[in-house]
Protein backbone atom coordinates (compact mmCIF):
# COMPACT_ATOMS: atom_id res chain seq x y z
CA UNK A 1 44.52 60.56 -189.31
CA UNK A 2 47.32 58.86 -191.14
CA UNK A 3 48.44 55.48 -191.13
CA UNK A 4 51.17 56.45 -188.69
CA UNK A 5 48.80 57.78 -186.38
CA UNK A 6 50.36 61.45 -186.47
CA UNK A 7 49.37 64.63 -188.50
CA UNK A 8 52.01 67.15 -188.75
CA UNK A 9 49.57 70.27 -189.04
CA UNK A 10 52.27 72.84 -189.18
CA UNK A 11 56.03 73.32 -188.73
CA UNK A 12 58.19 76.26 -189.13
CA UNK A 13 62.03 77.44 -188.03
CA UNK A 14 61.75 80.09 -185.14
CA UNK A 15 63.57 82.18 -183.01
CA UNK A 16 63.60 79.15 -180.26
CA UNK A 17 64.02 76.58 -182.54
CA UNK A 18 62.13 74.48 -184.64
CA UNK A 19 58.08 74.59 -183.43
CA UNK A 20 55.92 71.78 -184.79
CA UNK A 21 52.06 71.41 -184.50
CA UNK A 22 50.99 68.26 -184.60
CA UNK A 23 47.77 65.54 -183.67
CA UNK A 24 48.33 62.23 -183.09
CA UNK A 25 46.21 59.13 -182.47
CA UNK A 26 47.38 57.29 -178.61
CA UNK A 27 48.06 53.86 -180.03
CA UNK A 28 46.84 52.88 -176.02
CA UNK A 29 43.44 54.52 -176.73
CA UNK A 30 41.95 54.10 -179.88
CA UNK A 31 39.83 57.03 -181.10
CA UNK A 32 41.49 58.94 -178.50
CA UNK A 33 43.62 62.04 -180.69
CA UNK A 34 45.37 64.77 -178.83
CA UNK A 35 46.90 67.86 -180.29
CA UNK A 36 50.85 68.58 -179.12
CA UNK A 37 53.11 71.35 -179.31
CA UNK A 38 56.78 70.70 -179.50
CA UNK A 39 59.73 72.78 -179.52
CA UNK A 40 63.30 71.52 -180.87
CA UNK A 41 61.74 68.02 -180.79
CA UNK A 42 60.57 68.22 -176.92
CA UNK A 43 57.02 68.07 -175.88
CA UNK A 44 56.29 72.01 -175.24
CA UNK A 45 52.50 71.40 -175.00
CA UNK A 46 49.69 69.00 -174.75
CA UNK A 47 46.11 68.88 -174.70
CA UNK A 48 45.96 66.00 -173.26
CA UNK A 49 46.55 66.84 -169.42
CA UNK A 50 45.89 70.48 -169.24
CA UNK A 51 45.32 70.53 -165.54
CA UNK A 52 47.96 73.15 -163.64
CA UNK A 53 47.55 74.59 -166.91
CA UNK A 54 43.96 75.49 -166.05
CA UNK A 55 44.64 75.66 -162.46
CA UNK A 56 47.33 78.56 -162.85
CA UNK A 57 44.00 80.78 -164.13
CA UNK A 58 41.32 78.97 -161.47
CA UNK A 59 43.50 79.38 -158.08
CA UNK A 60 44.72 82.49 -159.11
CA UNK A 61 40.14 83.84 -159.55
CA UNK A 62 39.83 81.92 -156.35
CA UNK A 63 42.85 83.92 -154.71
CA UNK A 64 40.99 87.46 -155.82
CA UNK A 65 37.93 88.56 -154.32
CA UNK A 66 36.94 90.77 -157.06
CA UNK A 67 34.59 90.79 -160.21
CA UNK A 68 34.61 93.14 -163.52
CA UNK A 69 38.24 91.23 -163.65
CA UNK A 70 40.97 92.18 -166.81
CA UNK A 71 43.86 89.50 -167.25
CA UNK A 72 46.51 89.52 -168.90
CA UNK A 73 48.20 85.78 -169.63
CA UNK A 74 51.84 85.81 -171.03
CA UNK A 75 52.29 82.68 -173.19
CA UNK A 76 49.37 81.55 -175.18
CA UNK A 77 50.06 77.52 -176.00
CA UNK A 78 46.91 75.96 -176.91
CA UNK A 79 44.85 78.22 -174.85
CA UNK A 80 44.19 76.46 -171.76
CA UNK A 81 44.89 79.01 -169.16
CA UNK A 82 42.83 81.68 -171.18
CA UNK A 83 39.77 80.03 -171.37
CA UNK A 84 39.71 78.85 -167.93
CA UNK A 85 39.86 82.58 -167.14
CA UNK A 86 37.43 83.19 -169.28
CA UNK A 87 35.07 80.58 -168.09
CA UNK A 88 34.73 83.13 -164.56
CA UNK A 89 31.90 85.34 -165.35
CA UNK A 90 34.27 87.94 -163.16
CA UNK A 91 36.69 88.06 -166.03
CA UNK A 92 35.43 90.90 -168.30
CA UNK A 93 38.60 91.20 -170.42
CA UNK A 94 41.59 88.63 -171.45
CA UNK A 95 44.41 89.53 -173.08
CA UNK A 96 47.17 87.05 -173.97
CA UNK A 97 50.43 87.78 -175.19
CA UNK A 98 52.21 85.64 -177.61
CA UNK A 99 56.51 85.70 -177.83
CA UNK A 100 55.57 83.08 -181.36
CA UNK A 101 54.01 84.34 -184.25
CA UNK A 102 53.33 80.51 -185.46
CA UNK A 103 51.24 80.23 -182.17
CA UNK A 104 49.04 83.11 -182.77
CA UNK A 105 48.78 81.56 -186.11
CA UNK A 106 47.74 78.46 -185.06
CA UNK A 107 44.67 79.80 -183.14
CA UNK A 108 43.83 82.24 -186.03
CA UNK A 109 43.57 79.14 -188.61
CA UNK A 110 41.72 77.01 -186.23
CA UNK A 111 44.33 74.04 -185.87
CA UNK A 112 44.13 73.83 -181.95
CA UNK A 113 41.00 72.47 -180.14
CA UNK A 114 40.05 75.88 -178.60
CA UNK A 115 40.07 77.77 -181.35
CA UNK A 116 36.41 78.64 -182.07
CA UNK A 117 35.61 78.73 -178.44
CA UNK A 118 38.17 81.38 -177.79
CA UNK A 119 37.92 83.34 -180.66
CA UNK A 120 34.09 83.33 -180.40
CA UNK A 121 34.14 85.42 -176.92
CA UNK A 122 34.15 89.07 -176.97
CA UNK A 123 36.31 89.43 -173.83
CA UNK A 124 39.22 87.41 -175.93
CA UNK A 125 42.14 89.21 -177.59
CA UNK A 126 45.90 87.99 -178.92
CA UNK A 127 48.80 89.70 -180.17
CA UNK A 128 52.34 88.84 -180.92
CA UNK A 129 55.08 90.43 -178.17
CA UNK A 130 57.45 89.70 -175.23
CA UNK A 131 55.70 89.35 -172.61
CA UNK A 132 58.55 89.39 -170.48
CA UNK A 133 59.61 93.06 -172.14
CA UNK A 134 56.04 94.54 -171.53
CA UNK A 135 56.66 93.74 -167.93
CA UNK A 136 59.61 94.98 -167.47
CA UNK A 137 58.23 98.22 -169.63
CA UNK A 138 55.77 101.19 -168.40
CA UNK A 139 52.60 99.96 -167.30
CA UNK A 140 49.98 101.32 -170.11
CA UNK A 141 47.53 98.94 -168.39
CA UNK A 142 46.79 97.68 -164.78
CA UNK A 143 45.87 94.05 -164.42
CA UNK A 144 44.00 91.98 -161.76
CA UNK A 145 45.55 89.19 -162.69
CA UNK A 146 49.13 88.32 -164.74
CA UNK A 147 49.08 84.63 -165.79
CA UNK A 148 52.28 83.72 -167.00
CA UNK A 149 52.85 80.18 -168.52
CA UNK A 150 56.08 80.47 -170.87
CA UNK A 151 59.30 79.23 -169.46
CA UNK A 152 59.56 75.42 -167.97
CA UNK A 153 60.73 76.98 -164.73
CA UNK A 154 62.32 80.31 -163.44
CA UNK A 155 65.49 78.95 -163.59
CA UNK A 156 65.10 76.89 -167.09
CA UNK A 157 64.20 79.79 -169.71
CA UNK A 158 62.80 79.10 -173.01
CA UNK A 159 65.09 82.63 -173.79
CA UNK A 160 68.07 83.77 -172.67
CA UNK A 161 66.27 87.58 -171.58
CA UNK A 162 63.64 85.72 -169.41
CA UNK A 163 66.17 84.94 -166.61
CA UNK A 164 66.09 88.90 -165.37
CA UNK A 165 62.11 88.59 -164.86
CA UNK A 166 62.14 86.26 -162.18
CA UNK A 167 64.67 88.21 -159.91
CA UNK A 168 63.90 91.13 -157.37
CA UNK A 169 64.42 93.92 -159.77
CA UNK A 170 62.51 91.99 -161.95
CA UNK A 171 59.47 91.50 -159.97
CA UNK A 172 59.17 94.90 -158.93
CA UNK A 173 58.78 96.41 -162.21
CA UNK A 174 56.49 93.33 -163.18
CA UNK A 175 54.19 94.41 -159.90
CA UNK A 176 53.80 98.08 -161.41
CA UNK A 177 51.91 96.44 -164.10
CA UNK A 178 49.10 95.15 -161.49
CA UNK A 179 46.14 96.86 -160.45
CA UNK A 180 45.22 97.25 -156.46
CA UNK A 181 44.61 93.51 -154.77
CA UNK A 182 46.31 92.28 -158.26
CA UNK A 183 47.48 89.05 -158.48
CA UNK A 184 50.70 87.54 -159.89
CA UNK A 185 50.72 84.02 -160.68
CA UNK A 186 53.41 81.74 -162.07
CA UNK A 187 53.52 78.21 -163.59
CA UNK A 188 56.55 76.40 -163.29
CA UNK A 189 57.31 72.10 -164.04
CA UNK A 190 59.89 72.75 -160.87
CA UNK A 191 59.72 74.10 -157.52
CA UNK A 192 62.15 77.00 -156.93
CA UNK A 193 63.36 78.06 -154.07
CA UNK A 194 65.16 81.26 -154.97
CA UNK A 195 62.31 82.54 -157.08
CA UNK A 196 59.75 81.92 -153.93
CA UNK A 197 62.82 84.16 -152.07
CA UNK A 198 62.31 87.11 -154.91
CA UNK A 199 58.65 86.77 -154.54
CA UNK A 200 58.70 87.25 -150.71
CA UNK A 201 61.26 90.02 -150.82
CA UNK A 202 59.17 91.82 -153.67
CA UNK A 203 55.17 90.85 -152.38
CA UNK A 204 53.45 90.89 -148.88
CA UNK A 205 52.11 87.64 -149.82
CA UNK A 206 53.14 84.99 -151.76
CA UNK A 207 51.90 81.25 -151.93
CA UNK A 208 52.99 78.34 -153.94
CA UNK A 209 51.28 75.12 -154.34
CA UNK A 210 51.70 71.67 -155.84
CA UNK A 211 49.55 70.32 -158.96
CA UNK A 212 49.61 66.71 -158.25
CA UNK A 213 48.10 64.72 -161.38
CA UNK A 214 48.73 60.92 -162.57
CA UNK A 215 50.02 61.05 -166.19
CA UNK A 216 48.22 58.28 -167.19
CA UNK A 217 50.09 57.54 -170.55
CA UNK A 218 53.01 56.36 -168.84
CA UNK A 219 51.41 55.60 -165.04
CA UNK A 220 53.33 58.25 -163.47
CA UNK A 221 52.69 60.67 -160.42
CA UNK A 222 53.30 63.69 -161.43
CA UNK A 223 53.40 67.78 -159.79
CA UNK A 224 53.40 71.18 -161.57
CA UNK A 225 53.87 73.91 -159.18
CA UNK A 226 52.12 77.52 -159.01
CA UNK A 227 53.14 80.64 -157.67
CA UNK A 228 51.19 83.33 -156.59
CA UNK A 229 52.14 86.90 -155.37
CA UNK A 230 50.36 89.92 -153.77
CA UNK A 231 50.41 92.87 -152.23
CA UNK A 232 48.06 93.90 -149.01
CA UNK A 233 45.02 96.13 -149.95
CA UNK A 234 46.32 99.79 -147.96
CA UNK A 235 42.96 100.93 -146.18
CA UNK A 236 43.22 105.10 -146.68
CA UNK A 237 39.96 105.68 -145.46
């Protein structure tokens, strides 16, 4: 670590702006060093409070009474949401999808702390794609669970083609893409009101919860909210 208590481990010009890896030393907690993600110069990313990150994958297993489990999780960031999924012994195949390159990258180089964990498990795989246009696409593959952690909220887009995702037409050609008793789940900074309206006009069920946490670095309450989405098992017997 630097005298200035921050290590710029990569940075690079993208599509969204300018993305910047980085670890840094808390000058509060000595010895303490978190890795960060930021995009434009806002914090995108951090591993050091990872919880509704972790929670979007947990609630969403605990939500979905199933085993021999495939997910797919749209947005990798440092690859909390994947490997809570993959710490269910249910889950039997992950796949994330990446919008950024440089993100994929980082994992493949082993910058991020997760790195050897999740590329050491079988059930792991990445690739570099739009999410958001593989959803609105032909389902190749049905999912039990859809993870998707990229925007800040459904109605503050880190694109300008994300916005058509989280409206009705949006979510019904999203829902061909989930297997029977599949699961859509959403994280969001913000609680939204008109996307909960899409999801209950597109889903027989829908919940959406609060992810209270204290942010500890600046002794703050704080709440990330989840959204989750199904439709009704149909008994044909």
């Amino acid at each position: 670590m630097s005298r200035s208590n921050l290590e710029i481990l990569a940075y690079e010009a993208t599509p969204l702006g300018d993305l910047c890896l980085r670890r840094r030393e808390l000058l509060s907690r000595p010895g303490t060093v978190i890795t960060e993600i930021t995009l434009d110069h806002q914090l995108l990313m951090s591993s050091h409070n990872t919880v509704s990150e972790r929670a979007l994958a947990t609630e969403a297993l605990e939500r979905h009474p199933g085993t021999d489990l495939s997910v797919l999780v749209a947005g990798l960031g440092l690859g909390y949401t994947a490997a809570a999924a993959l710490a269910s012994t249910s889950v039997t195949r992950l796949e994330v999808i990446e919008f950024l390159p440089a993100v994929v990258g980082f994992l493949n180089e082993g910058l991020v702390p997760l790195s050897s964990e999740l590329l050491a498990d079988s059930r792991f795989g990445v690739r570099h794609g739009d999410a958001y246009a593989v959803l609105n696409g032909e389902a190749e593959d049905l999912w039990d669970l859809v993870l998707i952690d990229v925007d800040h909220a459904p109605d503050d887009h880190l694109g300008v083609d994300n916005k058509a995702f989280y409206t009705r037409p949006g979510l019904a050609r999203a829902k061909c893409h989930l297997a029977p008793g599949g699961i859509l789940a959403v994280w969001s900074y913000a609680e939204s009101s008109p996307f909960a309206d899409a999801l209950r006009a597109s889903f027989d069920v829908i919940e959406v919860i609060p992810v209270r946490y204290t942010n500890d670095l600046v002794d703050e309450e704080h709440a990330d909210w989840l959204f989750f989405a199904k439709d009704e098992l149909v008994n044909t017997a």
